[in-house]
Protein backbone atom coordinates (compact mmCIF):
# COMPACT_ATOMS: atom_id res chain seq x y z
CA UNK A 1 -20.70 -24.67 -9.55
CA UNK A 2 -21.51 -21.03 -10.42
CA UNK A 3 -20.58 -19.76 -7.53
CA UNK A 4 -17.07 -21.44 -7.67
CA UNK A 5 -16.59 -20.14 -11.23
CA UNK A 6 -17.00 -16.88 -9.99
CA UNK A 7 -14.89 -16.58 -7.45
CA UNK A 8 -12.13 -18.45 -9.20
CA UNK A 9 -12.55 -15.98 -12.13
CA UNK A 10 -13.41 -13.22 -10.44
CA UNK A 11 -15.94 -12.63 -13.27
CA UNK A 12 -19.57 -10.57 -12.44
CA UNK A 13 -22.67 -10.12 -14.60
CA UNK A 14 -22.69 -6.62 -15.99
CA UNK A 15 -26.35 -5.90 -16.42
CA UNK A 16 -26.01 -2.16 -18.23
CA UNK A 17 -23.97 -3.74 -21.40
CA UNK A 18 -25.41 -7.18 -20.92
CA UNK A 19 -22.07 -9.05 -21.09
CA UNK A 20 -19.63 -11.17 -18.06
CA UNK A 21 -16.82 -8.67 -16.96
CA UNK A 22 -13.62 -9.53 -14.62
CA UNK A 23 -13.65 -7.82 -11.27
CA UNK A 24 -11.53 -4.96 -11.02
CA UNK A 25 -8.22 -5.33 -8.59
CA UNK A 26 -8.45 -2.79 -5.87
CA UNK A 27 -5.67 -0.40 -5.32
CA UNK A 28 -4.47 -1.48 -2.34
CA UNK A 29 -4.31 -4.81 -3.24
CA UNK A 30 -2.05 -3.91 -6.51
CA UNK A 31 0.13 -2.10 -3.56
CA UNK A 32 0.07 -5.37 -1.45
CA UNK A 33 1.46 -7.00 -4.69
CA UNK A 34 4.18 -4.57 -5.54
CA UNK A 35 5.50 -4.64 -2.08
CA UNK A 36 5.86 -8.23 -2.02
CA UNK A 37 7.51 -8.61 -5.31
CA UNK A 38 9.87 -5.45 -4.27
CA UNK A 39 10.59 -6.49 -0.70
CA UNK A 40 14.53 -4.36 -1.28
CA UNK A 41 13.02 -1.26 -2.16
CA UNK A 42 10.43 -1.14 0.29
CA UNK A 43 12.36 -1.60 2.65
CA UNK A 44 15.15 0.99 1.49
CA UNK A 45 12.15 3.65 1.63
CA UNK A 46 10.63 2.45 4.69
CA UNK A 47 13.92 2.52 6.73
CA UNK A 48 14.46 6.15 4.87
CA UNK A 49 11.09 7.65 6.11
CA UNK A 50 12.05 5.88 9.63
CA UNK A 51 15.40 7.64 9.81
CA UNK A 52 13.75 11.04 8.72
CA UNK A 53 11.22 11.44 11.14
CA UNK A 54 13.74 10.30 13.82
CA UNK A 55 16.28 12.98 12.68
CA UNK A 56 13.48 15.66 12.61
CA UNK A 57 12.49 14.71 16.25
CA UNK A 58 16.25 15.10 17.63
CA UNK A 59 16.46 18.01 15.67
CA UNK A 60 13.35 19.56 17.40
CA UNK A 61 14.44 18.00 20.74
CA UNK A 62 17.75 19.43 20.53
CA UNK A 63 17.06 23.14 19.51
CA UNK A 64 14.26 22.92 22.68
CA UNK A 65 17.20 22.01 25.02
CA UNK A 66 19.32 25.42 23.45
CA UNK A 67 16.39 27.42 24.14
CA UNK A 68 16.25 26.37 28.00
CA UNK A 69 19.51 27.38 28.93
């Protein structure tokens, strides 16, 4: 029963104050959670960096082809 109360609460045993504390999110999950509730803007910037590095690779592509000739 503990154990489920734990893990359903996320709450741990602080030892140092003597008290229960909740379990602190870690940062990538409170990314994981912000992409999924903004799926539009993620996707806006992730198409954005996508077209940007493509853009700077033509560019570079392109001004080696000027220098060969």
């Amino acid at each position: 029963m503990e154990y489920a109360k734990d893990e359903f609460f996320k709450i741990r045993y602080n030892t140092k104050l003597n008290r229960f504390q909740m379990k602190k999110e870690a940062w990538t999950s409170r990314i994981c959670e912000k992409i999924k509730a903004h799926k539009l803007i993620t996707t806006v910037i992730l198409a954005f960096l996508v077209f940007s590095t493509i853009n700077i690779i033509m560019i570079c592509n392109f001004m080696k082809i000027l220098q060969s000739i």
